[in-house]
PDB file of N, CA and C in Angstrom:
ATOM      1  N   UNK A   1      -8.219  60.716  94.824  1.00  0.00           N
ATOM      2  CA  UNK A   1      -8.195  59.312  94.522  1.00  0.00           C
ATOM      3  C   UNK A   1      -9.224  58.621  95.404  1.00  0.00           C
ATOM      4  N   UNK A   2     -10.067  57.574  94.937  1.00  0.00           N
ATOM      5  CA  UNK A   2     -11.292  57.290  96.008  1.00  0.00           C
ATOM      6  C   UNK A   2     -10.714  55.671  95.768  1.00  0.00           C
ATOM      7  N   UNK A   3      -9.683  55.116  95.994  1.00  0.00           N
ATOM      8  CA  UNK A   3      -9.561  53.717  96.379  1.00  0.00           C
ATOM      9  C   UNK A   3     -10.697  52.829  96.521  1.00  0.00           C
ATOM     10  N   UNK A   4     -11.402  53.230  97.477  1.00  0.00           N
ATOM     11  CA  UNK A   4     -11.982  52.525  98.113  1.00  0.00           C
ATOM     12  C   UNK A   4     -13.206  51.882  97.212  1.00  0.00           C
ATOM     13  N   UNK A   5     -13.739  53.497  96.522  1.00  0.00           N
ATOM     14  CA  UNK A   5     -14.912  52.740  95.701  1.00  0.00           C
ATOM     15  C   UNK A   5     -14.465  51.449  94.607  1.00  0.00           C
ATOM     16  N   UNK A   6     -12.889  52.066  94.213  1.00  0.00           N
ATOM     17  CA  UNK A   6     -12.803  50.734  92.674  1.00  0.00           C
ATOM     18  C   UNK A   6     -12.455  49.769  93.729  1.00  0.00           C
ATOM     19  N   UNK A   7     -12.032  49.857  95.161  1.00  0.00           N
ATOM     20  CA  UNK A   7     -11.588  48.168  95.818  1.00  0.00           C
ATOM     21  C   UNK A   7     -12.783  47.996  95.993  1.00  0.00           C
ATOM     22  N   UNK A   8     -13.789  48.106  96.091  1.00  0.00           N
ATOM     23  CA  UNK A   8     -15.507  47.696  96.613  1.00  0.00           C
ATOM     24  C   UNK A   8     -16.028  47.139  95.326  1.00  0.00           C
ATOM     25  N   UNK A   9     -15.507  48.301  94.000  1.00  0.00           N
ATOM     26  CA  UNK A   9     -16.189  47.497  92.548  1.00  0.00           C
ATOM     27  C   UNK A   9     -15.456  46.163  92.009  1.00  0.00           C
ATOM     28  N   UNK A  10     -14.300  45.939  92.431  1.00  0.00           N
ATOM     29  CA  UNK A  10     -13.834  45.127  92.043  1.00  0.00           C
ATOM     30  C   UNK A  10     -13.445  43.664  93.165  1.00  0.00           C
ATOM     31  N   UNK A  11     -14.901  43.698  94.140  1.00  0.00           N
ATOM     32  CA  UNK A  11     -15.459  43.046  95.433  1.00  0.00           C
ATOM     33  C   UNK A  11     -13.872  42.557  95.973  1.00  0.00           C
ATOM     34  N   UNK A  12     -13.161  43.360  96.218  1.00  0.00           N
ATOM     35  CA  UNK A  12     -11.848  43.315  97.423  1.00  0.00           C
ATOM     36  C   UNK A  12     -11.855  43.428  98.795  1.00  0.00           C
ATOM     37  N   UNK A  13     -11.002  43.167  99.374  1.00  0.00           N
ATOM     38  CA  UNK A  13     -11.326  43.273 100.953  1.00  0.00           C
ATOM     39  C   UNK A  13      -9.626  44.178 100.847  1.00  0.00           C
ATOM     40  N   UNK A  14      -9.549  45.276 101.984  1.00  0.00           N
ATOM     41  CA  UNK A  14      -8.525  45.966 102.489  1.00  0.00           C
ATOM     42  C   UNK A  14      -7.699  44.956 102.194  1.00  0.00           C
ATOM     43  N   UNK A  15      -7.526  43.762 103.381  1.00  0.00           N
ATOM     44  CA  UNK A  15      -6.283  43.125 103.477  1.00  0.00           C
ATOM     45  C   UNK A  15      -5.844  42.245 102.068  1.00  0.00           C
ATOM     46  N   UNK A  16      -6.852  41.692 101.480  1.00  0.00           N
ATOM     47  CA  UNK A  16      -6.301  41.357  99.902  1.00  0.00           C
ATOM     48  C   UNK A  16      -5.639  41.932  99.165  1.00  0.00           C
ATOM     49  N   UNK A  17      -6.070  43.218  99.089  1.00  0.00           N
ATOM     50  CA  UNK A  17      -5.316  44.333  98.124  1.00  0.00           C
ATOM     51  C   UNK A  17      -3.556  44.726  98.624  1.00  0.00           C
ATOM     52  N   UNK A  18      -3.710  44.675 100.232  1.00  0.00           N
ATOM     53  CA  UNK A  18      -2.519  45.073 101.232  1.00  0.00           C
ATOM     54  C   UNK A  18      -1.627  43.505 101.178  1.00  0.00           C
ATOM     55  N   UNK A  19      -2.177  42.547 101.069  1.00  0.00           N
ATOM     56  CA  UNK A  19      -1.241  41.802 100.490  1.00  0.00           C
ATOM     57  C   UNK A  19      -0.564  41.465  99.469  1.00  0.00           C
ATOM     58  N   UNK A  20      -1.465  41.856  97.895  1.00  0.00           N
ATOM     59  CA  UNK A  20      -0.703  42.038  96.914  1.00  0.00           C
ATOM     60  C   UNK A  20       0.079  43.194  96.920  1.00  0.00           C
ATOM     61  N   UNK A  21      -0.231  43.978  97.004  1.00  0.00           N
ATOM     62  CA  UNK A  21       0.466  45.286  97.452  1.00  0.00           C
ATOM     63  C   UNK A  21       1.938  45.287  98.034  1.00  0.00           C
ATOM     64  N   UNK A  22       2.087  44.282  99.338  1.00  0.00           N
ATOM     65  CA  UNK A  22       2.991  44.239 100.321  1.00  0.00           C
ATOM     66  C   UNK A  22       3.689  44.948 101.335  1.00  0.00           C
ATOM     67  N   UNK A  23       1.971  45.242 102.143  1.00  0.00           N
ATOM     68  CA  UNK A  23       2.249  45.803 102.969  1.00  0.00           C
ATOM     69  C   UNK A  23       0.634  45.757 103.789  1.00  0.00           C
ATOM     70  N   UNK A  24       0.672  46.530 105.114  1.00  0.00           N
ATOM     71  CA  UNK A  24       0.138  45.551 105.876  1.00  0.00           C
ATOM     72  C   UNK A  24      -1.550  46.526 105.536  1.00  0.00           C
ATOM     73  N   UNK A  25      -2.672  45.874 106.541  1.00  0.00           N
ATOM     74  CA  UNK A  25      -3.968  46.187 106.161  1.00  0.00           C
ATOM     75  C   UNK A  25      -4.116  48.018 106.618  1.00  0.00           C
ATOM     76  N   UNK A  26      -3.284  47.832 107.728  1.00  0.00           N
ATOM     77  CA  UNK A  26      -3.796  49.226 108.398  1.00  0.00           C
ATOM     78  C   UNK A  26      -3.298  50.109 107.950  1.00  0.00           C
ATOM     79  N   UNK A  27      -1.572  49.777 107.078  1.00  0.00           N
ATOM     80  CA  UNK A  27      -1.319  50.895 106.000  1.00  0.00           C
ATOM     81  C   UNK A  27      -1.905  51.164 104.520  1.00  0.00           C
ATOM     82  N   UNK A  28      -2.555  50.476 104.271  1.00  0.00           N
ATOM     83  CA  UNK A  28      -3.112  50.345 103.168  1.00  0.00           C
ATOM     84  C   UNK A  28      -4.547  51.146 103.443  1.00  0.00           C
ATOM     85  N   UNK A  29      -5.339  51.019 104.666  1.00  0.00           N
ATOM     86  CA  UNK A  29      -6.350  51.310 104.972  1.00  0.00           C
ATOM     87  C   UNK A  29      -6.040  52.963 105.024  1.00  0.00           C
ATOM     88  N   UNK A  30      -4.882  53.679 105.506  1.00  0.00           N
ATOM     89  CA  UNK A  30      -4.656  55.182 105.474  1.00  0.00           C
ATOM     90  C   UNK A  30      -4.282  55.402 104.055  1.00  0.00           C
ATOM     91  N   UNK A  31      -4.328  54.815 103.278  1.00  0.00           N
ATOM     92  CA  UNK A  31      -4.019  55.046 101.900  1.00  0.00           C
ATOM     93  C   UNK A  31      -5.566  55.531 101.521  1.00  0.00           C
ATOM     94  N   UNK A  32      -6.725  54.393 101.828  1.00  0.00           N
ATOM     95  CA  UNK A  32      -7.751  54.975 101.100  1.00  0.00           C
ATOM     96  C   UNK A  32      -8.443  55.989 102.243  1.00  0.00           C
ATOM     97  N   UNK A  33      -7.776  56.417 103.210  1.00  0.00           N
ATOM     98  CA  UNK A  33      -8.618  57.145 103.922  1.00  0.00           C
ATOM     99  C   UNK A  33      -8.093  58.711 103.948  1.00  0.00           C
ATOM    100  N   UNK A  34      -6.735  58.616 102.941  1.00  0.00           N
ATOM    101  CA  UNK A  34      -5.946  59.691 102.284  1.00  0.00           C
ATOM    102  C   UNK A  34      -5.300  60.143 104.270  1.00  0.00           C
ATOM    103  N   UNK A  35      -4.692  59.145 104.732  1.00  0.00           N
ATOM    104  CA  UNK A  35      -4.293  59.596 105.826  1.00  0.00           C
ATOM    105  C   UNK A  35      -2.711  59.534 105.342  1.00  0.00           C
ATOM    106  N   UNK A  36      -2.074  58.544 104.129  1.00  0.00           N
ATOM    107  CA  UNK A  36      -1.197  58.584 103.999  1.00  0.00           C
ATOM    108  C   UNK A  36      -1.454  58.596 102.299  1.00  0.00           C
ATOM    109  N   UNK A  37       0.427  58.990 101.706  1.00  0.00           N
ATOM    110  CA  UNK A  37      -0.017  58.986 100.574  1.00  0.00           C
ATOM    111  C   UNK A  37       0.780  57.891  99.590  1.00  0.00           C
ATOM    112  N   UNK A  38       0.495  56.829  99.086  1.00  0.00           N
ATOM    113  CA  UNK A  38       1.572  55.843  98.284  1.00  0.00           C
ATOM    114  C   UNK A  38       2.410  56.576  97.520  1.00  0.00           C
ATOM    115  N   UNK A  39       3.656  55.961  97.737  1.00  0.00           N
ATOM    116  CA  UNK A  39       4.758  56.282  96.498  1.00  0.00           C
ATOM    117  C   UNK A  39       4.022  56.214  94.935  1.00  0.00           C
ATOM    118  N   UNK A  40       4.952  56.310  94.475  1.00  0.00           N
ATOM    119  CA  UNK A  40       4.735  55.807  92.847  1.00  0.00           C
ATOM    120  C   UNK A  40       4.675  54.278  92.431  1.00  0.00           C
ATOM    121  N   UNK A  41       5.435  53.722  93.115  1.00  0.00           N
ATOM    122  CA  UNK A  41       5.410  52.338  92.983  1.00  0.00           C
ATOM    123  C   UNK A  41       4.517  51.498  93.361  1.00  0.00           C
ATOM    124  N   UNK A  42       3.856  51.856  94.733  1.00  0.00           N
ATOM    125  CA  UNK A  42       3.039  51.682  95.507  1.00  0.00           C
ATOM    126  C   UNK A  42       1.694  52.053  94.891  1.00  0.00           C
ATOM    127  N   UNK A  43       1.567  53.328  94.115  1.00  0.00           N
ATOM    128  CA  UNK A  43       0.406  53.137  92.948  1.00  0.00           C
ATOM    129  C   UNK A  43       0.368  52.018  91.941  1.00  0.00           C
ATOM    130  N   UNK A  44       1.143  51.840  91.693  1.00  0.00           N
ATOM    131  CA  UNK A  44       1.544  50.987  90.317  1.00  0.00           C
ATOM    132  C   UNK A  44       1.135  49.692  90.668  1.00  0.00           C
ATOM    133  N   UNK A  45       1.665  49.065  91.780  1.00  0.00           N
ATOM    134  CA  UNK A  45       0.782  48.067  92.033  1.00  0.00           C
ATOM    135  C   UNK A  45      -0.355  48.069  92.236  1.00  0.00           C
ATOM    136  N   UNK A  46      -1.074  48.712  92.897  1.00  0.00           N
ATOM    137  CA  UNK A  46      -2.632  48.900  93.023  1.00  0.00           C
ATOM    138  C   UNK A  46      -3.521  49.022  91.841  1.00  0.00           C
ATOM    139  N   UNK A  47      -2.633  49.995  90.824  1.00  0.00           N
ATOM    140  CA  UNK A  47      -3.582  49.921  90.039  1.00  0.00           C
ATOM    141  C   UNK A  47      -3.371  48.256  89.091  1.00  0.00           C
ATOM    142  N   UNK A  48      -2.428  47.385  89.299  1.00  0.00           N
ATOM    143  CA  UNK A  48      -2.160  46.156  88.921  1.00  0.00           C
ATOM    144  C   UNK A  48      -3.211  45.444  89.388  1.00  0.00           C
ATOM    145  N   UNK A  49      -3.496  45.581  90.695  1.00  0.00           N
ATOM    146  CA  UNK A  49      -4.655  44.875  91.669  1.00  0.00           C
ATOM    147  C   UNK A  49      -5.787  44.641  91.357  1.00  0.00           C
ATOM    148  N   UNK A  50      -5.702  46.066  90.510  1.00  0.00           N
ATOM    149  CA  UNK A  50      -7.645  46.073  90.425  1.00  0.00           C
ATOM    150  C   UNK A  50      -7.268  46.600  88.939  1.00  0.00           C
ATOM    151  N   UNK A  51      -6.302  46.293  87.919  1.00  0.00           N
ATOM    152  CA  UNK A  51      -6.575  46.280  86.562  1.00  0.00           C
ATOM    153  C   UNK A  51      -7.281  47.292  85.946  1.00  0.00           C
ATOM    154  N   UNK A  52      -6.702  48.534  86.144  1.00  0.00           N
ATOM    155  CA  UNK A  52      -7.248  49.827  86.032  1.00  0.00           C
ATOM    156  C   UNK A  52      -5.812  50.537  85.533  1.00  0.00           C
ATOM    157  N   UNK A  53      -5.997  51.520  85.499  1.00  0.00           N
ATOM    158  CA  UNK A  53      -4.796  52.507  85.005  1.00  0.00           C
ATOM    159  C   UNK A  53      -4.551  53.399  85.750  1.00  0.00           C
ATOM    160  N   UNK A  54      -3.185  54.007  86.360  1.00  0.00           N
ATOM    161  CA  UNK A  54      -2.909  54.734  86.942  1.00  0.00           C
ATOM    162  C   UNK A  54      -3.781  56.389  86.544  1.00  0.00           C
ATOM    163  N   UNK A  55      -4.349  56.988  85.874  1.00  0.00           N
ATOM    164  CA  UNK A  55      -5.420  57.511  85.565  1.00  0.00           C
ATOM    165  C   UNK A  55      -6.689  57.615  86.387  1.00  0.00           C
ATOM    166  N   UNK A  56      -7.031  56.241  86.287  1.00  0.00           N
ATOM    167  CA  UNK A  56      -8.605  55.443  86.829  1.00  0.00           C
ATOM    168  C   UNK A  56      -8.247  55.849  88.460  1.00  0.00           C
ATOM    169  N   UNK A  57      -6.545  55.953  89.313  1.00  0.00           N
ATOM    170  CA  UNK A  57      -6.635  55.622  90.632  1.00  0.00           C
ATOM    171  C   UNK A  57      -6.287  56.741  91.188  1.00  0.00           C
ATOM    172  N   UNK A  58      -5.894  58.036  90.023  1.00  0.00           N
ATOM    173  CA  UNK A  58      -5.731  59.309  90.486  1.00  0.00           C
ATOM    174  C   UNK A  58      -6.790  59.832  90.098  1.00  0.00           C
ATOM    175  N   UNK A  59      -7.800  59.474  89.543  1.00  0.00           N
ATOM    176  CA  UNK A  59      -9.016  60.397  89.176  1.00  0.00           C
ATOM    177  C   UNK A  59      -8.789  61.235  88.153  1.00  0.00           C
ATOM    178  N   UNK A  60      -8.136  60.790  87.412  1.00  0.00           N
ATOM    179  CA  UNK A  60      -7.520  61.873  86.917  1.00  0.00           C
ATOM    180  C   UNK A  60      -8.275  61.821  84.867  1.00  0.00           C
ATOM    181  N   UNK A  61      -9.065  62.785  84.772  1.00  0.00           N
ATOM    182  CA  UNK A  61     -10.238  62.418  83.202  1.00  0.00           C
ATOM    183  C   UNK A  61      -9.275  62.278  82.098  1.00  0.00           C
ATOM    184  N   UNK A  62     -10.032  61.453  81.393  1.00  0.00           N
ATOM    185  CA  UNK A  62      -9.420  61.497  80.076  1.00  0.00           C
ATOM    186  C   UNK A  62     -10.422  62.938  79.213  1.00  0.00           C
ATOM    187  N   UNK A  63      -9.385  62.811  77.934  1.00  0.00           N
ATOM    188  CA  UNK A  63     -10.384  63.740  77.219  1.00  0.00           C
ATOM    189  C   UNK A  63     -11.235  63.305  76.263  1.00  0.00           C
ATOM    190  N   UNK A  64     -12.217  64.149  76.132  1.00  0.00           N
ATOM    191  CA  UNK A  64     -13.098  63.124  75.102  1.00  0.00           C
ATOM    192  C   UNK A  64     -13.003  63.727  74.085  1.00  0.00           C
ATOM    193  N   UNK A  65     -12.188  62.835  73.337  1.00  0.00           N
ATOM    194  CA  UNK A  65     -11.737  63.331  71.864  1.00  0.00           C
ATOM    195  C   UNK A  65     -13.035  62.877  70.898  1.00  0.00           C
ATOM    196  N   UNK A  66     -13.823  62.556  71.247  1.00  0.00           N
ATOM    197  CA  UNK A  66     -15.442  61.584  70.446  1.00  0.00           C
ATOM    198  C   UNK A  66     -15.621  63.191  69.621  1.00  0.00           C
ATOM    199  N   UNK A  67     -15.997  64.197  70.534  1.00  0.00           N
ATOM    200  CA  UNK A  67     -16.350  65.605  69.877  1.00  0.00           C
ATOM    201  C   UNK A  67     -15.131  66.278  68.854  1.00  0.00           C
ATOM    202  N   UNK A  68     -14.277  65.640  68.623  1.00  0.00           N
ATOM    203  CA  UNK A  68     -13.209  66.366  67.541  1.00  0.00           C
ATOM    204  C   UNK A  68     -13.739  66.402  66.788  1.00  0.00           C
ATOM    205  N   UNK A  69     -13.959  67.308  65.891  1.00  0.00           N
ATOM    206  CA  UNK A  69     -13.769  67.386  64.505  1.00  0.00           C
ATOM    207  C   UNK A  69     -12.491  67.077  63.447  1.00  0.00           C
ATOM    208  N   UNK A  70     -12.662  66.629  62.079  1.00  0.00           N
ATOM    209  CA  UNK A  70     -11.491  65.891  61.443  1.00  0.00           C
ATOM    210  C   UNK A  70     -10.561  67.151  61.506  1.00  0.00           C
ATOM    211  N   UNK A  71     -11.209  68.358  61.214  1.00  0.00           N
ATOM    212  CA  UNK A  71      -9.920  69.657  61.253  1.00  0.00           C
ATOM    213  C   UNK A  71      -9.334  69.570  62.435  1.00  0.00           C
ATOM    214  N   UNK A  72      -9.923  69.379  63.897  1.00  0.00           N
ATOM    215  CA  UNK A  72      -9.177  69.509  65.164  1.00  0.00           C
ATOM    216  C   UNK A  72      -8.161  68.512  65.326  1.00  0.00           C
ATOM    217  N   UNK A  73      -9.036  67.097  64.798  1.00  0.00           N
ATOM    218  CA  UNK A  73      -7.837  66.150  64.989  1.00  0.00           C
ATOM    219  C   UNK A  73      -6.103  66.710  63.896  1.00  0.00           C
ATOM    220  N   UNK A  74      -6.690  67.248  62.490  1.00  0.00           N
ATOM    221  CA  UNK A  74      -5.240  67.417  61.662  1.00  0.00           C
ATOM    222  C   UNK A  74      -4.836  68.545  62.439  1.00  0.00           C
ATOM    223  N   UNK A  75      -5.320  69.542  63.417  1.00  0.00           N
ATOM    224  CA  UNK A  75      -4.514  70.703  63.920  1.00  0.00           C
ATOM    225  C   UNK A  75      -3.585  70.259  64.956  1.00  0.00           C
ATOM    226  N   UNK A  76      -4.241  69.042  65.731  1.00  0.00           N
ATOM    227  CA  UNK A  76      -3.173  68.599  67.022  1.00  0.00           C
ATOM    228  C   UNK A  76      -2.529  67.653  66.123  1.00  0.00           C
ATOM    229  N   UNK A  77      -2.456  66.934  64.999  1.00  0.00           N
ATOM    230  CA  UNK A  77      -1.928  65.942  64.823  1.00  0.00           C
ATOM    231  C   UNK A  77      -0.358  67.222  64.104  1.00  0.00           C
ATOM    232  N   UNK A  78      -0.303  68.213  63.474  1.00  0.00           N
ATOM    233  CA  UNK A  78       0.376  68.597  62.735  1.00  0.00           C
ATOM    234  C   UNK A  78       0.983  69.518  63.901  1.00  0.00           C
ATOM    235  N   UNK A  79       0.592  69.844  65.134  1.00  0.00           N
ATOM    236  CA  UNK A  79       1.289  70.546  66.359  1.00  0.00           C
ATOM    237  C   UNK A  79       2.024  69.222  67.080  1.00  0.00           C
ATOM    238  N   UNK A  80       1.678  68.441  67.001  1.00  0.00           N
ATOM    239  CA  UNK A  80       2.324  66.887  67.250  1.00  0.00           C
ATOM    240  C   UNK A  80       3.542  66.918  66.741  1.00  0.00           C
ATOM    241  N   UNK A  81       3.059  66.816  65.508  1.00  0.00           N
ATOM    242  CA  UNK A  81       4.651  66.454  64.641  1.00  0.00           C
ATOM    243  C   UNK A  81       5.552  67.224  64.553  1.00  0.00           C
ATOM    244  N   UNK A  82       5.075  68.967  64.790  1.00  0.00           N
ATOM    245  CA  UNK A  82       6.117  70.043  64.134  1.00  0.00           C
ATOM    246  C   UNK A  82       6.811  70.480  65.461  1.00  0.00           C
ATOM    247  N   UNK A  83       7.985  71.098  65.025  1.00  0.00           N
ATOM    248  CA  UNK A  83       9.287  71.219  66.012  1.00  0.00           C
ATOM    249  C   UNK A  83       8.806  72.149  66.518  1.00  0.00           C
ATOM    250  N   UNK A  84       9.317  72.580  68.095  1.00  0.00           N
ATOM    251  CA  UNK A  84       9.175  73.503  68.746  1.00  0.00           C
ATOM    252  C   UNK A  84       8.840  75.212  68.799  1.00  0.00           C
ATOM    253  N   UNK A  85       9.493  74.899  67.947  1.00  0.00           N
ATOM    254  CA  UNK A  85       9.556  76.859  67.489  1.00  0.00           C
ATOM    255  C   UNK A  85       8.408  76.983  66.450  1.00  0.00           C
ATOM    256  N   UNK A  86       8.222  75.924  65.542  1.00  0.00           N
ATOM    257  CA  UNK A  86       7.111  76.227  65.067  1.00  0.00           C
ATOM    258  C   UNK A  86       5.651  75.701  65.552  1.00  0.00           C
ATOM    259  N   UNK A  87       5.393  74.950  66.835  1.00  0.00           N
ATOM    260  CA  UNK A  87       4.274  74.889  67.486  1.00  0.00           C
ATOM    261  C   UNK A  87       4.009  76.847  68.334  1.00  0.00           C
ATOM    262  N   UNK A  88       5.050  76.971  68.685  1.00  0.00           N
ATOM    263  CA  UNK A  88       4.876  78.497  69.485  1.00  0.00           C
ATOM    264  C   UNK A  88       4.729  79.481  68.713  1.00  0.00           C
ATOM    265  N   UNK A  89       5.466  79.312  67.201  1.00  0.00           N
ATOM    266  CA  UNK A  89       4.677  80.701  66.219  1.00  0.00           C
ATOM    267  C   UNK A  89       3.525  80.044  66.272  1.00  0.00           C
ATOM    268  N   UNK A  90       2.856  79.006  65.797  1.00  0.00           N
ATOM    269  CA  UNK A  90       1.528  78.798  65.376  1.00  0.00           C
ATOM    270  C   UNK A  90       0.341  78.976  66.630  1.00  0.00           C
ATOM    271  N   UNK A  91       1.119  78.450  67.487  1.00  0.00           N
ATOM    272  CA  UNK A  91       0.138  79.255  69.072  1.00  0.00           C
ATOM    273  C   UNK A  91       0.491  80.463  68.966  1.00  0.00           C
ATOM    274  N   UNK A  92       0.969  81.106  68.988  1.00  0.00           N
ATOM    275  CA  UNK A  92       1.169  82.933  69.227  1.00  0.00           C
ATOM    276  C   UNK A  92       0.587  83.167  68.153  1.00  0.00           C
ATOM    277  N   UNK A  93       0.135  82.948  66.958  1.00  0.00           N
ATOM    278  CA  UNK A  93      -0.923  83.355  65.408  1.00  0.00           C
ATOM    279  C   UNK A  93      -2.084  83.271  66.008  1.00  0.00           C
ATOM    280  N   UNK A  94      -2.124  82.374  66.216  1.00  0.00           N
ATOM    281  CA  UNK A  94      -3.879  81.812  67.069  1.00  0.00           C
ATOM    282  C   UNK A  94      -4.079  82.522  67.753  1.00  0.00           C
ATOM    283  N   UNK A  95      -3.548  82.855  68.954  1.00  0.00           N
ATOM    284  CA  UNK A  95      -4.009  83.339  69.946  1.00  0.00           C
ATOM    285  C   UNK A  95      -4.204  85.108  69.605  1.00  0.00           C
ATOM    286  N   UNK A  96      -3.234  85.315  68.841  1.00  0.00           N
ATOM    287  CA  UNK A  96      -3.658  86.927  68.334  1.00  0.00           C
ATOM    288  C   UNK A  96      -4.570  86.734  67.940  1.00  0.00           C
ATOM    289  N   UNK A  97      -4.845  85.977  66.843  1.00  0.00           N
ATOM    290  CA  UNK A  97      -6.157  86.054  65.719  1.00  0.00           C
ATOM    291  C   UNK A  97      -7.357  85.908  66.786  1.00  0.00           C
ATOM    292  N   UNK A  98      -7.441  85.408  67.637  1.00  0.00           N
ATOM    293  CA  UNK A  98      -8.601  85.185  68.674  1.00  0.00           C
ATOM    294  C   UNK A  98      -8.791  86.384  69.660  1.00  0.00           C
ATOM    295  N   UNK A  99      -8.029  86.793  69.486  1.00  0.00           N
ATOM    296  CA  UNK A  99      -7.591  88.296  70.527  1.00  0.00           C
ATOM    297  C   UNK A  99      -8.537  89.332  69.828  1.00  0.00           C
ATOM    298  N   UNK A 100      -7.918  89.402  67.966  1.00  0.00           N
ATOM    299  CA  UNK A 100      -8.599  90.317  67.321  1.00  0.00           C
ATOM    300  C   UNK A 100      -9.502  89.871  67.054  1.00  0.00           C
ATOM    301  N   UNK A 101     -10.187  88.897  67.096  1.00  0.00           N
ATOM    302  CA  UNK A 101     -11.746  88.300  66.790  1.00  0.00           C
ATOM    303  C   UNK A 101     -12.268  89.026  67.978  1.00  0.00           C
ATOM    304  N   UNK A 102     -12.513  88.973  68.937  1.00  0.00           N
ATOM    305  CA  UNK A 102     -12.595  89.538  70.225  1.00  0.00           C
ATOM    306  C   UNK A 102     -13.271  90.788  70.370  1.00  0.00           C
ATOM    307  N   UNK A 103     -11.740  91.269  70.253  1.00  0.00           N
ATOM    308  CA  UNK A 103     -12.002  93.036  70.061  1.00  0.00           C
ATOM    309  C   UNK A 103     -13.093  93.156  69.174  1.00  0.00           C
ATOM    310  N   UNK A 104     -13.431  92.968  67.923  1.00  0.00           N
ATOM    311  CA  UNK A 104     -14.158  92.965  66.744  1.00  0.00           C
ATOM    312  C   UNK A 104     -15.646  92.539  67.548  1.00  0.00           C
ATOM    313  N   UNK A 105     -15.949  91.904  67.939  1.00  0.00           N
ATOM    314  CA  UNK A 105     -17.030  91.283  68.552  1.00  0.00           C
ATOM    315  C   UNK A 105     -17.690  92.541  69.377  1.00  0.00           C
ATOM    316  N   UNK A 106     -16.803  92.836  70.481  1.00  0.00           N
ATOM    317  CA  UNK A 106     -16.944  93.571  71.482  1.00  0.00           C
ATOM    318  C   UNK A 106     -16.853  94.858  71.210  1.00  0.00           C
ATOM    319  N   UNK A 107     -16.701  95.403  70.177  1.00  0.00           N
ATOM    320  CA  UNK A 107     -16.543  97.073  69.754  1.00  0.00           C
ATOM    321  C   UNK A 107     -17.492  97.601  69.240  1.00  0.00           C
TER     322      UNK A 107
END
């Protein structure tokens, strides 16, 4: 999590953020210096602070679905919808069939 850069992009000062926050500058300051680590709640506001998403403050990527293809999108959309047992036959099909593609390649 790099705090510090989105409190700098979003021209904050430590103690601004540690006051919406509610709590003081120098704990807030081991937050972005990863000396300490915020609760959950304690994220939640921050990312309130600076109007970002808990995502944006764990670093954490989205995926870039831009490269789907319409078949990829109906394959996750129909593993979406279908019940359990039949997402795990349809992964265990796949993953054989890719197994024996494989072998075939490599022989």
């Amino acid at each position: 999590m790099n705090l510090k850069e989105i409190r700098l992009a979003k021209g904050l000062t430590q103690k601004a953020v540690a006051d919406y926050i509610g709590c003081s500058s120098v704990v807030y300051s081991r937050y972005e210096t990863g000396d300490r680590e915020p609760s959950i709640d304690t994220l939640i506001k921050i990312a309130d602070c600076f109007e970002v998403t808990l995502d944006d403050i764990v670093g954490r990527l989205k995926p870039d679905v831009s490269t789907l293809t319409t078949y990829d999108k109906a394959l996750l959309t129909a593993a979406h919808n279908a019940d359990e047992r039949a997402r795990q036959d349809a992964l265990s099909m796949l993953a054989s069939h890719t197994k024996e593609k494989q072998k075939e390649t490599f022989a």
